[in-house]
N, C-alpha and C. Protein backbone atom coordinates (compact mmCIF):
# COMPACT_ATOMS: atom_id res chain seq x y z
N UNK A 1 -0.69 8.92 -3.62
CA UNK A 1 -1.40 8.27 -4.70
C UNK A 1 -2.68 7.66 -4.16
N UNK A 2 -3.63 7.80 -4.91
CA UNK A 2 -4.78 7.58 -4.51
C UNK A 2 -5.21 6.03 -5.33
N UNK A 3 -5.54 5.27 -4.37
CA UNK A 3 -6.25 3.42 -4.79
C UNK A 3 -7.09 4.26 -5.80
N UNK A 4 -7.97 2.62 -6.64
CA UNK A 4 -8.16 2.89 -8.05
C UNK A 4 -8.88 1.44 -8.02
N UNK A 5 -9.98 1.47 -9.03
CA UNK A 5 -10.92 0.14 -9.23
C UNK A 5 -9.69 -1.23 -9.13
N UNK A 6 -9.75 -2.15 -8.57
CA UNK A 6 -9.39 -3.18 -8.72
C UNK A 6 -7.51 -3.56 -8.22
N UNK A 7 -6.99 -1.78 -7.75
CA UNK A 7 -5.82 -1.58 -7.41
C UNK A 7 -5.75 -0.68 -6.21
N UNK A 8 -5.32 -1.48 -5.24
CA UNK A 8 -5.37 -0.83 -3.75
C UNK A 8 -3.80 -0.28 -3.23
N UNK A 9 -3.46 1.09 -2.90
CA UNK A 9 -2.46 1.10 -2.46
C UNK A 9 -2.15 1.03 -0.74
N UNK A 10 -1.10 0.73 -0.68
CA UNK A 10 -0.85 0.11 0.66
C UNK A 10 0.55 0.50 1.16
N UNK A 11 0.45 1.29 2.56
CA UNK A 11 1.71 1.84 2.89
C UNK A 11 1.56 1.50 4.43
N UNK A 12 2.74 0.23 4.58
CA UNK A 12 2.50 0.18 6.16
C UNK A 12 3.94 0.45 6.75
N UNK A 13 4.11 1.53 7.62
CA UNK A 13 5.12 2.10 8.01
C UNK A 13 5.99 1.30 9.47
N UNK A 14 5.25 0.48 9.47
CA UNK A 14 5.84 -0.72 10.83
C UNK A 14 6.18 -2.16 10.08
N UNK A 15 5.81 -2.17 8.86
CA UNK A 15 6.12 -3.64 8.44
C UNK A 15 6.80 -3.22 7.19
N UNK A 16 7.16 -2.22 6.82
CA UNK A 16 8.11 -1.75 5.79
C UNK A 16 7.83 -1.88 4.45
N UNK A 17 6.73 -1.82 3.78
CA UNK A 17 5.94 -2.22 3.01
C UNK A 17 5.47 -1.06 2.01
N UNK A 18 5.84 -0.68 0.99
CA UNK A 18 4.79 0.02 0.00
C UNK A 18 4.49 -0.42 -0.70
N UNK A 19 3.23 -0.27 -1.21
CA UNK A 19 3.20 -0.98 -3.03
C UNK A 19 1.90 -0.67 -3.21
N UNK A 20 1.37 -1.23 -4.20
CA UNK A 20 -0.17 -1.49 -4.85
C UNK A 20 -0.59 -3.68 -4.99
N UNK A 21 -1.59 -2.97 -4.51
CA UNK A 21 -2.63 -4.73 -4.67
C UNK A 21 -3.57 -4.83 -5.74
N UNK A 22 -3.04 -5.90 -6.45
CA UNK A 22 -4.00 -5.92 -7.52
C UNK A 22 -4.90 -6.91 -7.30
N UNK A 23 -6.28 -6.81 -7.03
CA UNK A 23 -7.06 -7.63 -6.37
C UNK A 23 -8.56 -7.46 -7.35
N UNK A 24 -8.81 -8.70 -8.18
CA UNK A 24 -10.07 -8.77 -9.15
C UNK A 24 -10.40 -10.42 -8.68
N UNK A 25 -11.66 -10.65 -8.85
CA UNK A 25 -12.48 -11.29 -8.37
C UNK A 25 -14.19 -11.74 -9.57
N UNK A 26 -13.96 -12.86 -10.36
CA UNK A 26 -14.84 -12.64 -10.99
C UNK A 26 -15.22 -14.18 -10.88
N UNK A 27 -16.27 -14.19 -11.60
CA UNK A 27 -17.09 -15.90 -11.89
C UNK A 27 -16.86 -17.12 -10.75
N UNK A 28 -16.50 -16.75 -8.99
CA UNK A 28 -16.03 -17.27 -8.39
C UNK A 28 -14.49 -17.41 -8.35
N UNK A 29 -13.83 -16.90 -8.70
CA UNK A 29 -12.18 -16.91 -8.56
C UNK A 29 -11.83 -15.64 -8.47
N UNK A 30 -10.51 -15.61 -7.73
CA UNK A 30 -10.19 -14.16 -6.89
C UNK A 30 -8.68 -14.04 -7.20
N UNK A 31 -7.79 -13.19 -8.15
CA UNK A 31 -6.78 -12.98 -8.57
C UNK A 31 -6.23 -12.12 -7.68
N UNK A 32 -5.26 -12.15 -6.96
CA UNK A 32 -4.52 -11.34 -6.05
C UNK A 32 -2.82 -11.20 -6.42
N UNK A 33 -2.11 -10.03 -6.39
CA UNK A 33 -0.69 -9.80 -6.57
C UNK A 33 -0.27 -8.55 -5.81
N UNK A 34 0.56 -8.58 -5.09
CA UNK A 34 0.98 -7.63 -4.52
C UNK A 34 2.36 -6.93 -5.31
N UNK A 35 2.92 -5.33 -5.82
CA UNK A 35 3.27 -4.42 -6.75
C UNK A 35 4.26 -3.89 -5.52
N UNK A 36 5.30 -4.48 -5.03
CA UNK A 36 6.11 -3.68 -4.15
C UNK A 36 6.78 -2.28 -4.65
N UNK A 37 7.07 -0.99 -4.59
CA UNK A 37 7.74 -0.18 -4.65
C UNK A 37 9.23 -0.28 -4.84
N UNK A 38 9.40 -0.87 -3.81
CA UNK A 38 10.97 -1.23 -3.42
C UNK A 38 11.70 -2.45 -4.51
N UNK A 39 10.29 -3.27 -5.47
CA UNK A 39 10.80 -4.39 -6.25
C UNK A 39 10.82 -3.67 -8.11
N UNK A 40 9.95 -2.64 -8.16
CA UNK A 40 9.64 -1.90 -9.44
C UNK A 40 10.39 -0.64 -8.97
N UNK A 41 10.97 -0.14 -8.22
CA UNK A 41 11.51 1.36 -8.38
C UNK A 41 10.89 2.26 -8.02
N UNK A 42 9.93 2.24 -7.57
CA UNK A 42 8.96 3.56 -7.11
C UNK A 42 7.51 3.29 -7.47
N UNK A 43 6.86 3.88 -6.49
CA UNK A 43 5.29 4.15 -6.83
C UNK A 43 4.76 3.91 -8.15
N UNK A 44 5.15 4.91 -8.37
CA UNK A 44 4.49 5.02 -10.18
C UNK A 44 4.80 4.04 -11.09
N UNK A 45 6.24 3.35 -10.83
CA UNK A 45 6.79 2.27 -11.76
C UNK A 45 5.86 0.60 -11.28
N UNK A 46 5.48 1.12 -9.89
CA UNK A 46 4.57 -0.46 -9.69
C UNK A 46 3.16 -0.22 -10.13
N UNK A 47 2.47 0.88 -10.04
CA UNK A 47 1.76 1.21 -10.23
C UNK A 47 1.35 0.94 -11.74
N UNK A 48 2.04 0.85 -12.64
CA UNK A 48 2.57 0.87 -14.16
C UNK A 48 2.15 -0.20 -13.96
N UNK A 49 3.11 -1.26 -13.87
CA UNK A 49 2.83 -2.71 -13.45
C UNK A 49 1.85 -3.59 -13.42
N UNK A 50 1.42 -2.69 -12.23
CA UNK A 50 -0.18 -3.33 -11.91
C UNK A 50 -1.46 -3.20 -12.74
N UNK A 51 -1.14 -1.89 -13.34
CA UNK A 51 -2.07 -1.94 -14.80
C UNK A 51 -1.95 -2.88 -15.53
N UNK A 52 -0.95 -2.79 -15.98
CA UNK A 52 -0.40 -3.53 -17.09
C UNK A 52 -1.16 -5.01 -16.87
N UNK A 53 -1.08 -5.70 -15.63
CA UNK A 53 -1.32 -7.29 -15.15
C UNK A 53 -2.67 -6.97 -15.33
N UNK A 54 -3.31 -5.84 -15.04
CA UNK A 54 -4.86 -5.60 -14.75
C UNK A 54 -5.44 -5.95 -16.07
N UNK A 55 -4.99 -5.28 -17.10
CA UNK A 55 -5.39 -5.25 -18.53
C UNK A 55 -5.57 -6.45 -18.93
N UNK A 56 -4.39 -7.20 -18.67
CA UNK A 56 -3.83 -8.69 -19.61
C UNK A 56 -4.69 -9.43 -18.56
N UNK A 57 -5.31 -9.15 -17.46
CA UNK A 57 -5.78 -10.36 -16.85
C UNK A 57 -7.93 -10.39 -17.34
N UNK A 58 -8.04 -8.71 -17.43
CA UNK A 58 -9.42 -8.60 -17.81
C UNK A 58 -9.51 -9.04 -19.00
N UNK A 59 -8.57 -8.73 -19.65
CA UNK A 59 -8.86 -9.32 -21.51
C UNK A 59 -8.93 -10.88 -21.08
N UNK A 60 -7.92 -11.63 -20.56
CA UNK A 60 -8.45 -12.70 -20.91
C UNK A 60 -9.90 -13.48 -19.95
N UNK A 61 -10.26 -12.68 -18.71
CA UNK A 61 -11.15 -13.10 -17.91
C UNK A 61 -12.36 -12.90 -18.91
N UNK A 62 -12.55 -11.70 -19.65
CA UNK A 62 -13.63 -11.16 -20.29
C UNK A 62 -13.66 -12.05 -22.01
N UNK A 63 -12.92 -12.40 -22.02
CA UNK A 63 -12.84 -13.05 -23.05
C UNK A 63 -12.99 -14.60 -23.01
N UNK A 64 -13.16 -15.51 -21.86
CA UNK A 64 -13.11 -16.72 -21.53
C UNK A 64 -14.01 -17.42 -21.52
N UNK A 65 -14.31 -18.70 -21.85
CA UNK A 65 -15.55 -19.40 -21.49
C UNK A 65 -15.81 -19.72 -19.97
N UNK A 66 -17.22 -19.52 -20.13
CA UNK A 66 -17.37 -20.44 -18.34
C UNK A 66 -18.20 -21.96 -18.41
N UNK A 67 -17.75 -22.44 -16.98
CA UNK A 67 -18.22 -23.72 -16.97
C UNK A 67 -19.32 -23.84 -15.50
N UNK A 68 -20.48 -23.98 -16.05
CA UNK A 68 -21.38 -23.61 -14.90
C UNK A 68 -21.40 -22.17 -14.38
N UNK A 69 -21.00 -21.06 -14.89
CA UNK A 69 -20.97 -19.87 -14.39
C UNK A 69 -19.50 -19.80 -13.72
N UNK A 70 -18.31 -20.74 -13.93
CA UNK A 70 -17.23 -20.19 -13.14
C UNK A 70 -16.17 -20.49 -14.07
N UNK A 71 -15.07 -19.98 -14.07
CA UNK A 71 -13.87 -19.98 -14.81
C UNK A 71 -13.61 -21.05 -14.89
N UNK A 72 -13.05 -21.68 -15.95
CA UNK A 72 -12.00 -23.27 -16.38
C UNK A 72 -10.77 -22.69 -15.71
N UNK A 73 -10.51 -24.63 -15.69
CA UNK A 73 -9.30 -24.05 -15.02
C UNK A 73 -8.32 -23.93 -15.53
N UNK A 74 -8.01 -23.89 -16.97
CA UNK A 74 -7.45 -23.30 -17.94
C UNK A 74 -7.38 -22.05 -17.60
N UNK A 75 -8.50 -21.51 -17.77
CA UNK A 75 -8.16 -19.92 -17.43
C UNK A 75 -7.75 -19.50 -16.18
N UNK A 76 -7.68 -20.41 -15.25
CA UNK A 76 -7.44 -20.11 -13.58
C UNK A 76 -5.57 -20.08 -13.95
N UNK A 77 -5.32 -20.92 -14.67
CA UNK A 77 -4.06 -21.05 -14.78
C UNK A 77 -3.37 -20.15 -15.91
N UNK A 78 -3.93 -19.61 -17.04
CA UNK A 78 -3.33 -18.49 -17.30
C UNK A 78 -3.21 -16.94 -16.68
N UNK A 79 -4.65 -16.68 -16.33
CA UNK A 79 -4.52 -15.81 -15.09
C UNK A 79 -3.45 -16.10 -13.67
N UNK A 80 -3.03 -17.10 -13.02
CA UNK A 80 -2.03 -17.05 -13.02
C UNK A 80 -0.88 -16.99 -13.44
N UNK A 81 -0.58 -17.42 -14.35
CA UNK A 81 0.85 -17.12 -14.80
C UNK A 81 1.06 -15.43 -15.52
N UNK A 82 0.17 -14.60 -15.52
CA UNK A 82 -0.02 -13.88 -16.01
C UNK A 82 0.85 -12.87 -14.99
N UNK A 83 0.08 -13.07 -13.82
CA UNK A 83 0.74 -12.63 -12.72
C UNK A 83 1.92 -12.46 -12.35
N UNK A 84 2.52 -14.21 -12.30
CA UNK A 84 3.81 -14.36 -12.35
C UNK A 84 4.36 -14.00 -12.73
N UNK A 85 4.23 -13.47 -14.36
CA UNK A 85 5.21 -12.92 -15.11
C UNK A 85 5.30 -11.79 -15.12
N UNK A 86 4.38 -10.91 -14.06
CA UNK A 86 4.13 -9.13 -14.19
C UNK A 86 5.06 -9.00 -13.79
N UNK A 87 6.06 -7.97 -14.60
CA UNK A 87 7.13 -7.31 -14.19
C UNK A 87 6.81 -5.46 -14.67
C-alpha cells in the first residue's frame, strides 16, 4: 500500500509495528494518530479508519474560526477527541 496526502504508512519489521499515520498540521497545530493493523484487522481496515478521522478532522479544521491566524482551543480539543474516538 502506497502513503497518501496527510496518511503515511509505516512498516517496521524490528519493532513489530504496521499501520498508517495520520499526520495534518494546519494554522499552527499538528494532529497526529497512529492506525495500527494489528488494532483494526488489517491494512485496509486501518486504512478505512484513518480516512474516516481525516475527513471528520478537515471538516471541522476547515470549517473553524481562527484566533490571530491559529486554531481556538476549542477546536484543538475537538480535533482531539475526534481522534480518540477513531475507531
Amino acid at each position: 500500500m502506497k502513503s497518501k496526502r496527510n496518511l503515511t504508512r509505516f512498516t517496521y519489521e524490528s519493532a513489530a509495528f504496521e499501520g498508517w499515520r495520520l499526520c495534518i498540521s494546519r494554522a499552527g497545530t499538528t494532529f497526529t494518530k497512529y492506525f495500527p493493523d494489528k488494532k483494526f484487522g488489517g491494512g485496509k481496515k486501518s486504512l478505512a479508519a484513518a480516512e474516516r478521522a481525516l475527513v471528520e478532522l478537515k471538516a471541522l479544521i476547515e470549517g473553524s474560526k481562527r484566533v490571530d491566524g491559529k486554531l481556538t482551543a476549542t477546536t484543538v480539543k475537538k480535533g482531539e477527541k475526534i481522534l480518540a474516538e477513531a475507531t
